[in-house]
Protein backbone atom coordinates (compact mmCIF):
# COMPACT_ATOMS: atom_id res chain seq x y z
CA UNK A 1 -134.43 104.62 -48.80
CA UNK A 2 -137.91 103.27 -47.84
CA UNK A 3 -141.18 104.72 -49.99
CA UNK A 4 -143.05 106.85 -47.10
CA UNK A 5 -146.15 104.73 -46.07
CA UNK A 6 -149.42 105.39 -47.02
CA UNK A 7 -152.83 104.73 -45.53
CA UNK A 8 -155.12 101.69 -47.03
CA UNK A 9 -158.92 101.62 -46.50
CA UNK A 10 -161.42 99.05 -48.43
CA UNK A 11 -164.72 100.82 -48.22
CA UNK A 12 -167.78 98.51 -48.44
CA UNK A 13 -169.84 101.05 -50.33
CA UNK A 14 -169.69 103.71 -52.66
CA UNK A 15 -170.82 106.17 -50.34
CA UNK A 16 -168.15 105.77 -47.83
CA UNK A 17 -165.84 105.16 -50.88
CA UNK A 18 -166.42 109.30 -51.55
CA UNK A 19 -166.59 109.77 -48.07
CA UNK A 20 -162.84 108.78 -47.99
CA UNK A 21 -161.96 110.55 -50.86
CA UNK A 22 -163.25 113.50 -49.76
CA UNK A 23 -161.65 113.52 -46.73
CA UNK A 24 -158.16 112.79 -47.86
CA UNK A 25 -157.83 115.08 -50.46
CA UNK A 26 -155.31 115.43 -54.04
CA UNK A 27 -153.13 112.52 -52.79
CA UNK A 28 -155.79 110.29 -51.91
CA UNK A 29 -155.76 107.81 -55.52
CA UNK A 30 -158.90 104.95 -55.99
CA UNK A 31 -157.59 101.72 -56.59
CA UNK A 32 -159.38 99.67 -59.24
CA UNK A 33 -158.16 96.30 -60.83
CA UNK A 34 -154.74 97.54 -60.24
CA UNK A 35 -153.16 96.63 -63.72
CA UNK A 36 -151.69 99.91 -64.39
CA UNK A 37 -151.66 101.63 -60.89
CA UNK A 38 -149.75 98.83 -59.08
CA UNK A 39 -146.82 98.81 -61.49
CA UNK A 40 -146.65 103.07 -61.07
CA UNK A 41 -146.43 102.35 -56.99
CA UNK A 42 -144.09 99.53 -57.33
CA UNK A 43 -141.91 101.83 -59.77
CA UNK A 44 -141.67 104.42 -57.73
CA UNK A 45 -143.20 106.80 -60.42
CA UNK A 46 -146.07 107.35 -58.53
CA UNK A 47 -146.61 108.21 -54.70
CA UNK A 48 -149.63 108.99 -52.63
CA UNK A 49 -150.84 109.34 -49.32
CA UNK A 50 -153.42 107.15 -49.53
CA UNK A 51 -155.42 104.61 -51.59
CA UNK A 52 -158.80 103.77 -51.61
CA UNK A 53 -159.86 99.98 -53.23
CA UNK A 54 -162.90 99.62 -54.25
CA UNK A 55 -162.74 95.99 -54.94
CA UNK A 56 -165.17 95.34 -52.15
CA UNK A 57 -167.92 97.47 -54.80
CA UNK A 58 -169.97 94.90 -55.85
CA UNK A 59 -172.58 97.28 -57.05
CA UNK A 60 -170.24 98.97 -59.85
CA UNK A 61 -169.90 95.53 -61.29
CA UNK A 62 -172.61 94.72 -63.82
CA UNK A 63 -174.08 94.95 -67.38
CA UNK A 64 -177.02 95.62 -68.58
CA UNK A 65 -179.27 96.70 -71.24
CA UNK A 66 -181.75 99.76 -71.05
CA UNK A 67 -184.06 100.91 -74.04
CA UNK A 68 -181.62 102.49 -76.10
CA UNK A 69 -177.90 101.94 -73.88
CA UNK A 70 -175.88 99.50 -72.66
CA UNK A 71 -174.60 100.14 -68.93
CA UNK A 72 -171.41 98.99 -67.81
CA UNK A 73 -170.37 99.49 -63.99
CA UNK A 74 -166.90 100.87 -63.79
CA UNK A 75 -165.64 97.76 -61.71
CA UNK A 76 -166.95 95.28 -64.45
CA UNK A 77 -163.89 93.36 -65.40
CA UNK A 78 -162.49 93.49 -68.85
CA UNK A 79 -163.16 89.38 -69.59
CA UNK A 80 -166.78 89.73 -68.42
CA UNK A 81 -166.97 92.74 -71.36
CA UNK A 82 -165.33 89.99 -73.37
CA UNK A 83 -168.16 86.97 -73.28
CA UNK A 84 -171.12 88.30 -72.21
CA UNK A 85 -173.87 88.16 -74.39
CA UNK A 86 -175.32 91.09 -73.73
CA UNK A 87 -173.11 92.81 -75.12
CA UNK A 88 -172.26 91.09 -77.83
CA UNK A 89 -176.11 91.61 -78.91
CA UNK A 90 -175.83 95.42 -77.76
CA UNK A 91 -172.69 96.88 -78.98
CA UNK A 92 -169.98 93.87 -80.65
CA UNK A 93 -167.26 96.65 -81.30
CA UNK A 94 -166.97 96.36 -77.09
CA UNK A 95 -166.75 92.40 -77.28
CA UNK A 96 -163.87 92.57 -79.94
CA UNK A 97 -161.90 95.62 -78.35
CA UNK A 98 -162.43 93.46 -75.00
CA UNK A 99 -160.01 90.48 -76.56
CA UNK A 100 -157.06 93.12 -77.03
CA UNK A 101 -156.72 94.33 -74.02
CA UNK A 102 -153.97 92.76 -72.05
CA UNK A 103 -153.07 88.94 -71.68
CA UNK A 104 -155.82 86.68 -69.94
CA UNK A 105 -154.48 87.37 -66.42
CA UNK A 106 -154.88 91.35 -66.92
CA UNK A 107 -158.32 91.11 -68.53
CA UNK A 108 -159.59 88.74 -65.70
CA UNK A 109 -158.52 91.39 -63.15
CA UNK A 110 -158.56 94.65 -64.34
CA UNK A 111 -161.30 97.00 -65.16
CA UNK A 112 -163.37 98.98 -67.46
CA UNK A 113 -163.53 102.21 -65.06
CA UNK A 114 -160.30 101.98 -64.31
CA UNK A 115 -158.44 101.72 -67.63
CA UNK A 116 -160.82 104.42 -68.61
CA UNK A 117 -159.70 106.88 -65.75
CA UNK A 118 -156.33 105.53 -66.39
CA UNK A 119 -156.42 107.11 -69.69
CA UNK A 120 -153.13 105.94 -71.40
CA UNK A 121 -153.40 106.71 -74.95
CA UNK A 122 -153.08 103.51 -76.42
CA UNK A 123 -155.28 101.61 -74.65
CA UNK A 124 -158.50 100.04 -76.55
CA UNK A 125 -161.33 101.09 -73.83
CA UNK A 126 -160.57 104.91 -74.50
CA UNK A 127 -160.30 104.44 -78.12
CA UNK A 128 -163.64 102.52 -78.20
CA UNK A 129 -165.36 105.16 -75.63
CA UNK A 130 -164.51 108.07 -77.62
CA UNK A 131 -165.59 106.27 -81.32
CA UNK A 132 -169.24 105.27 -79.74
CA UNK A 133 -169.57 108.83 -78.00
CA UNK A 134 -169.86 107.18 -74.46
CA UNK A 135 -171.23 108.67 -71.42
CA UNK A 136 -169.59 108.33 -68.50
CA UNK A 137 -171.37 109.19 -64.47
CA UNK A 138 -169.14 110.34 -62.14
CA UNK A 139 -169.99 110.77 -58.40
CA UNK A 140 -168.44 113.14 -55.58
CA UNK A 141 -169.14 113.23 -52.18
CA UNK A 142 -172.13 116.14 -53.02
CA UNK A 143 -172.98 115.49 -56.74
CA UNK A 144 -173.18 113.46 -59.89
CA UNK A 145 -172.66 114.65 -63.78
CA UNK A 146 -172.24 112.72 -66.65
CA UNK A 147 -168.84 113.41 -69.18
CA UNK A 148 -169.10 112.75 -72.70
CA UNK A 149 -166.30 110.51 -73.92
CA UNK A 150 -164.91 113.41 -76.23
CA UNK A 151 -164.57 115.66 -73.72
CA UNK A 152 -163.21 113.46 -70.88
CA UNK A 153 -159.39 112.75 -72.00
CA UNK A 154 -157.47 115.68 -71.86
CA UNK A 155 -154.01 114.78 -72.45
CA UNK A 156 -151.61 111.10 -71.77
CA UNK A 157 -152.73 110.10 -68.57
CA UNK A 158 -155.35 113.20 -67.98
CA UNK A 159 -159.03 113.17 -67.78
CA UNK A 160 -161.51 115.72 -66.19
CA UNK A 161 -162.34 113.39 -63.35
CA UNK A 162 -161.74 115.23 -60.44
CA UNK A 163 -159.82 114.23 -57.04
CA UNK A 164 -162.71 113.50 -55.65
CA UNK A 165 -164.96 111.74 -57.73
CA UNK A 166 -165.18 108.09 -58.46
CA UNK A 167 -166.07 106.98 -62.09
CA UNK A 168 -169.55 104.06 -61.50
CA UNK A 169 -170.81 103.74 -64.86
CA UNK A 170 -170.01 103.93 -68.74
CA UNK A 171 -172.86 104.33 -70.76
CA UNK A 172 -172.57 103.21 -74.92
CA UNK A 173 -175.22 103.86 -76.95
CA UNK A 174 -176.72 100.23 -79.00
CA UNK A 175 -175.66 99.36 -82.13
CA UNK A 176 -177.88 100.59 -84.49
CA UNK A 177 -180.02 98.16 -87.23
CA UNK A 178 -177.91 98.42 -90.17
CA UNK A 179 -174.63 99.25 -87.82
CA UNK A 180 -171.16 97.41 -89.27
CA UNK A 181 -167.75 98.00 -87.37
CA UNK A 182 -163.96 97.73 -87.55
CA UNK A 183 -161.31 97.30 -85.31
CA UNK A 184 -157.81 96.69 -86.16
CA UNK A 185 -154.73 97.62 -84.06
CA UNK A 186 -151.02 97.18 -84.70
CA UNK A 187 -148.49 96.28 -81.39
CA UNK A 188 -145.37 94.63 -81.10
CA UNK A 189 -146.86 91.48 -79.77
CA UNK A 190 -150.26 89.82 -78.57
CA UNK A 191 -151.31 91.83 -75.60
CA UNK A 192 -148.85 94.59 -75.57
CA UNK A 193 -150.56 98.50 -76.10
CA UNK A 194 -151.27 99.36 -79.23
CA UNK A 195 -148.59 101.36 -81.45
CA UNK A 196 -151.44 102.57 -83.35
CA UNK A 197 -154.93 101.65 -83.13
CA UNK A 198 -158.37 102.69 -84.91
CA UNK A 199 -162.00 101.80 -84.55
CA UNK A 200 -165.16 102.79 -86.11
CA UNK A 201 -168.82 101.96 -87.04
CA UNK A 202 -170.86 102.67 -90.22
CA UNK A 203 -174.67 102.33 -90.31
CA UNK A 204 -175.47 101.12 -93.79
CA UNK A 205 -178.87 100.89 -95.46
CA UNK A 206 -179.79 97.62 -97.98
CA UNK A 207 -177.91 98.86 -100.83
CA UNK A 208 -174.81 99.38 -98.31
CA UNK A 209 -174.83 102.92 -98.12
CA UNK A 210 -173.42 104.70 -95.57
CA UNK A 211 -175.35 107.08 -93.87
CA UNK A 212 -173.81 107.68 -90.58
CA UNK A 213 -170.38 106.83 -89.35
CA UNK A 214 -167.72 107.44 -86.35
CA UNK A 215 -164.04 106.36 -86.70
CA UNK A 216 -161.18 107.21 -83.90
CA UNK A 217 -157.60 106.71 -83.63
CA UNK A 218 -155.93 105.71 -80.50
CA UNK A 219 -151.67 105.49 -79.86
CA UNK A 220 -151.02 108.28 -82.71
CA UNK A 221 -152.07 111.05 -80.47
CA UNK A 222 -151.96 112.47 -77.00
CA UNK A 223 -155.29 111.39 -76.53
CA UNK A 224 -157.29 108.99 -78.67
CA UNK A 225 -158.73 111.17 -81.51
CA UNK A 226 -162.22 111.29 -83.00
CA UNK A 227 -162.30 112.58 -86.73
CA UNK A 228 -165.26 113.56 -87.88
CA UNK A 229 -163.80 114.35 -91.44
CA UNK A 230 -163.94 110.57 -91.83
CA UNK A 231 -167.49 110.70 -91.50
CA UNK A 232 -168.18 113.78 -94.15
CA UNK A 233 -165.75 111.41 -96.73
CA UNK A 234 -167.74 108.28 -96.35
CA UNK A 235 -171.41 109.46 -96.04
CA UNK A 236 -173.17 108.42 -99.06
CA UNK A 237 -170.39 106.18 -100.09
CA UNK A 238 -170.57 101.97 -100.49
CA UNK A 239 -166.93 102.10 -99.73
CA UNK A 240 -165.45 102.27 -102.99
CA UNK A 241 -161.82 102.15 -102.92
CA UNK A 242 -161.23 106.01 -103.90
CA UNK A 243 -163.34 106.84 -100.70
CA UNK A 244 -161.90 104.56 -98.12
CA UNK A 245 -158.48 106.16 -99.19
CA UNK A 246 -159.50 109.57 -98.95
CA UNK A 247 -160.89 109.10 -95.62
CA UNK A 248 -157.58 107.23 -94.25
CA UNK A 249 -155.71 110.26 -95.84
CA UNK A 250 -158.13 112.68 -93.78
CA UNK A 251 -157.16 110.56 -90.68
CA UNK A 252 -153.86 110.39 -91.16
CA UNK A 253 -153.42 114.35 -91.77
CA UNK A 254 -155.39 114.88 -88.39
CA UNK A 255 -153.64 112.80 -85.89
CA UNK A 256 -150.21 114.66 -84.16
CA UNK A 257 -148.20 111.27 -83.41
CA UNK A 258 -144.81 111.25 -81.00
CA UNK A 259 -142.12 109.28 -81.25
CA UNK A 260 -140.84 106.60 -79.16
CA UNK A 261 -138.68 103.21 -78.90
CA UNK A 262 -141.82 101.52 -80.48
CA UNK A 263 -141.95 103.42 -83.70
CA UNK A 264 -141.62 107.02 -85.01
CA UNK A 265 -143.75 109.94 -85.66
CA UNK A 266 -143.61 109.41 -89.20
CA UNK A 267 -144.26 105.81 -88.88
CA UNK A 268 -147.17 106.10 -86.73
CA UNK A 269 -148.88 108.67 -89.07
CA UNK A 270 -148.43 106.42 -91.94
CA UNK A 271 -149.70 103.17 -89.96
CA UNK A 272 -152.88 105.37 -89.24
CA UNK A 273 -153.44 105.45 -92.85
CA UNK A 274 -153.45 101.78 -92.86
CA UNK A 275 -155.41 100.91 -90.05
CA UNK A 276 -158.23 103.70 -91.06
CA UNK A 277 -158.31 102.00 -94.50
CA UNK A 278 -158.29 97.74 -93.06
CA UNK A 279 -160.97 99.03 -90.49
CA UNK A 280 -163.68 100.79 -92.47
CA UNK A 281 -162.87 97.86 -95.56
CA UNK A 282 -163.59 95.28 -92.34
CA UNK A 283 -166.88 97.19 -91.72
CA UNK A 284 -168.08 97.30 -95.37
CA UNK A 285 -166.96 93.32 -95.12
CA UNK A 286 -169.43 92.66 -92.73
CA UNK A 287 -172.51 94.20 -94.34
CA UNK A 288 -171.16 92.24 -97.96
């Protein structure tokens, strides 16, 4: 049986990009780099009645630097996250996340905003969102607000974007002076999603204490997970190996992992403990 046709439009702006939306209601879907949503159409998992591309948005493609954020247009591709220099000066954790994502070909065509509204679990642009408390601006035909990262992902595949509103920008706050990070992430091969991922930041004085920290754990959890415990455990620490354990211990005892083909619940839990140890000894690594 033939899939049931839908209706294609390539708006030119974002105003007539919510114009669209607005007009064509639930099964209306934006269409981004296409990475993820592509393979749902072609599967047959996913239908609609329409899709709106807004690769013709040339103004939600760009980075740049304000006094105290770095803005990221939602139609920025993942590769230019990857090398430019602004960001690597701004925020590094974004630079090194950028490298996982995907193989070459995926990174060159797919996009911040829409692995973001995408919101699979296990992908490193969530994970790194919710760790840096991100803002992201969402538009609607009518009105803009701005989400905070934490509260954005609700569940696998859930955010509280709403049918009608197009993600334009992420904002991340800058790396602080002093600011250290980690990132590690275990998968199956180079390029595949994570089985379980974690990322964090520590802002250390001269003597390399912490003072302020954020860690988060993405593929052990129906969405990825900030912990804040982490940050209680390792304030006023210089990483000693007693802390860093505790803290991975914390982690692992807050995440609620599923099981799959890729690895079990129990497996997952105890590669959180891990990773949350090998990132926040990375971080520490980088001050020494």
């Amino acid at each position: 049986m033939k899939p049931a046709p839908f209706m294609y439009a390539r708006p030119d702006s974002v105003e007539e990009a919510l114009t669209l939306l607005q007009a064509g209601g639930d099964e209306t879907k934006v269409l981004a780099g296409g990475q993820s949503f592509v393979p749902l159409l072609n599967l047959r998992i996913a239908s609609v009645d329409a899709v709106v591309d807004l690769n013709r948005l040339s103004e939600l493609a760009y980075i740049k630097r304000d006094t105290d954020t770095l803005c990221i247009g939602a139609m920025t591709r993942h590769r230019q996250v990857e090398v430019s220099e602004e960001v690597q000066a701004a925020q590094p954790l974004l630079a090194r996340a950028a490298v996982e994502v995907g193989h070459l070909a995926i990174r060159n065509r797919g996009t911040i905003g829409g692995s973001l509204v995408h919101a699979d679990p296990a992908a490193e642009w969530p994970l790194v969102a919710v760790t840096l408390d991100a803002q992201f601006v969402v538009r609607s035909h009518k009105s803009t607000r701005t989400i905070d990262a934490r509260e954005f992902f609700l569940g696998p595949l859930m955010t509280a974007i709403e049918p009608n509103e197009i993600l334009c920008e992420v904002r991340f706050p800058l790396a602080p002076p002093g600011a250290v990070w980690g990132f590690q992430e275990l998968c199956r091969r180079p390029g595949d999603f994570a089985i379980v991922a974690v990322a964090c930041w520590l802002s250390l004085d001269q003597s390399g204490t912490c003072s302020a920290a954020a860690l988060a754990v993405g593929g052990a959890h129906a969405t990825p997970l900030y912990i804040p415990d982490v940050e209680t455990v390792v304030s006023g620490s210089k990483g000693e190996d007693a802390v860093i354990t505790a803290a991975a211990e914390k982690a692992a005892a807050a995440v609620d992992p599923s099981g799959d083909v890729h690895g079990s619940a129990d497996y997952r839990r105890r590669m959180v403990k891990v990773l949350v140890a090998r990132a926040l000894k990375e971080a520490w690594g980088k001050a020494a």
